[in-house]
C-alpha atoms as a PDB file:
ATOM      1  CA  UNK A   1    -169.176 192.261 115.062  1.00  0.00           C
ATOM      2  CA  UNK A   2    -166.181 190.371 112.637  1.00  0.00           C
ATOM      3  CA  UNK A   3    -166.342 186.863 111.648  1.00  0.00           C
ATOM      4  CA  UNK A   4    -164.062 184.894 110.464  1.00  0.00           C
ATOM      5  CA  UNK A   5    -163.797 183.335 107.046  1.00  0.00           C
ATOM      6  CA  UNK A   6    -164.228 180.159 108.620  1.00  0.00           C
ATOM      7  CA  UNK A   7    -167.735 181.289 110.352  1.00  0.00           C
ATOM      8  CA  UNK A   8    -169.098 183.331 107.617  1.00  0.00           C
ATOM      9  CA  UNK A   9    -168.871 180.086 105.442  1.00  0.00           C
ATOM     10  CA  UNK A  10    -170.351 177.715 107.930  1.00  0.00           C
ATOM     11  CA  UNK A  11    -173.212 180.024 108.022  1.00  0.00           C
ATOM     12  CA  UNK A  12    -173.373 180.598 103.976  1.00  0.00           C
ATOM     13  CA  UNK A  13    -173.148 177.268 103.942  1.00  0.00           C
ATOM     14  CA  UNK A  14    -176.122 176.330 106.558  1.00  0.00           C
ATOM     15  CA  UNK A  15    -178.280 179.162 104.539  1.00  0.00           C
ATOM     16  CA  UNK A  16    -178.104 177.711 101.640  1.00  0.00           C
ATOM     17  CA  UNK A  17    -178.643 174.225 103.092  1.00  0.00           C
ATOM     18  CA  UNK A  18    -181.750 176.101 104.702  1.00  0.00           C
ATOM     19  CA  UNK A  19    -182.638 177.650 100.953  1.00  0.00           C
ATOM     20  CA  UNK A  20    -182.027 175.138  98.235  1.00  0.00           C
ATOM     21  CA  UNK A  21    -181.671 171.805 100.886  1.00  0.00           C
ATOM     22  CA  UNK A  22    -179.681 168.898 101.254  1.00  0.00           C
ATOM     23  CA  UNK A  23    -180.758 167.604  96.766  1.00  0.00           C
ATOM     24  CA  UNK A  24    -178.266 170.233  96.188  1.00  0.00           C
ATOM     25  CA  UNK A  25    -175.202 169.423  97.934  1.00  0.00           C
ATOM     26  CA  UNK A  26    -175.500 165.381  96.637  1.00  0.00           C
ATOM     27  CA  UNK A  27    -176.065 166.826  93.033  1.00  0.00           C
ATOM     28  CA  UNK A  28    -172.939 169.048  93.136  1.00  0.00           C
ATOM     29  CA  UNK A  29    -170.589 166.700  94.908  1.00  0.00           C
ATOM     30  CA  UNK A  30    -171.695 164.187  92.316  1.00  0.00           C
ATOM     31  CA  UNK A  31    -170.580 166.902  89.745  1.00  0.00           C
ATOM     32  CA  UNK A  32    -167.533 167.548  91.597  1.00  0.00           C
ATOM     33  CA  UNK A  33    -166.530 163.567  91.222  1.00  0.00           C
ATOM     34  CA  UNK A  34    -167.619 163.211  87.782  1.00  0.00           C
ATOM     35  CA  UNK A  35    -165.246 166.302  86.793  1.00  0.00           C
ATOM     36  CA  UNK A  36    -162.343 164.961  89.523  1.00  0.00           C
ATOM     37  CA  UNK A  37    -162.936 161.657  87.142  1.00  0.00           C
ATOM     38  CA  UNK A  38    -162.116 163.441  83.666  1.00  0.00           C
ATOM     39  CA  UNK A  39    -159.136 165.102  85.351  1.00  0.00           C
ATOM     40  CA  UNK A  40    -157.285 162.182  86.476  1.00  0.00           C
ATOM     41  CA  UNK A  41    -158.832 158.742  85.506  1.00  0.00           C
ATOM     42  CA  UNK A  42    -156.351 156.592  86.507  1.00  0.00           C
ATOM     43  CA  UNK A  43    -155.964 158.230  90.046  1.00  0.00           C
ATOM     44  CA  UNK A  44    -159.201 157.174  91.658  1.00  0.00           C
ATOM     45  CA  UNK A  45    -158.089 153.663  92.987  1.00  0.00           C
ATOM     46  CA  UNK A  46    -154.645 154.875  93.730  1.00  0.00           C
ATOM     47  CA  UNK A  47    -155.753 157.634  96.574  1.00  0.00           C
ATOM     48  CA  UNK A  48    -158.496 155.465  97.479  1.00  0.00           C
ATOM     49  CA  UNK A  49    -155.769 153.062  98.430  1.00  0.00           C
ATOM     50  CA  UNK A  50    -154.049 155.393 100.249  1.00  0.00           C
ATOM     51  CA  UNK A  51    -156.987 156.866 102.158  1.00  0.00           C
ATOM     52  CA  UNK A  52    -157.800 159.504 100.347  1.00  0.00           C
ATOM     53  CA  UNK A  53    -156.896 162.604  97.504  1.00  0.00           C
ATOM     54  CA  UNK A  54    -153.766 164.568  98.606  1.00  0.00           C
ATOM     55  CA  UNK A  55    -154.807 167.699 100.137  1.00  0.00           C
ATOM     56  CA  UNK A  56    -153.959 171.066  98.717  1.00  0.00           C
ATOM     57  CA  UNK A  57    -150.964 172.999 100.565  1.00  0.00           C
ATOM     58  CA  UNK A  58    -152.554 175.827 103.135  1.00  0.00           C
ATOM     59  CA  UNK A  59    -151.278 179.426 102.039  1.00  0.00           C
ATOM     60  CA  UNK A  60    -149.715 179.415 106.058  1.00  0.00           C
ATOM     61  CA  UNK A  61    -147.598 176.554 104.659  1.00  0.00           C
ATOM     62  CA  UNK A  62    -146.549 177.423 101.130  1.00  0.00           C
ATOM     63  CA  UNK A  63    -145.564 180.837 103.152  1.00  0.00           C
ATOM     64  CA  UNK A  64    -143.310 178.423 105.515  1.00  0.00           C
ATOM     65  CA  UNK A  65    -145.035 179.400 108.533  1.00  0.00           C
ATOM     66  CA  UNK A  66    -146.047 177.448 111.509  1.00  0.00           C
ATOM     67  CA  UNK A  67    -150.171 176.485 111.791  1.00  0.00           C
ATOM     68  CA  UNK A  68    -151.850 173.353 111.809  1.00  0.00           C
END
């Protein structure tokens, strides 16, 4: 049986959930936003403003190909 990337890290992801619990995913997102924070101080209130941080290119579209 193959899985795709996608499914093999929805189920790392609910194993670990299942393993270390939900503490753990609030302490490293709060890590995440502390470091996001350093990086670009200014830039919080500006994407909040516009709904949101600007989301990475996909490979499928820095290749020029169709996908969603």
């Amino acid at each position: 049986m193959s899985l795709s990337v996608t499914q093999a890290g929805k189920r790392g992801g609910l194993k670990l959930l299942q393993i270390r619990g939900r503490n753990h995913f609030v302490m490293i997102g709060k890590k995440g936003q502390a470091v996001m924070r350093e990086r670009y101080p200014d830039m919080a209130r500006e994407w909040g403003r516009r709904g949101g941080r600007p989301r990475k290119l996909t490979l499928r579209e820095i290749m020029g190909e169709r996908g969603k």
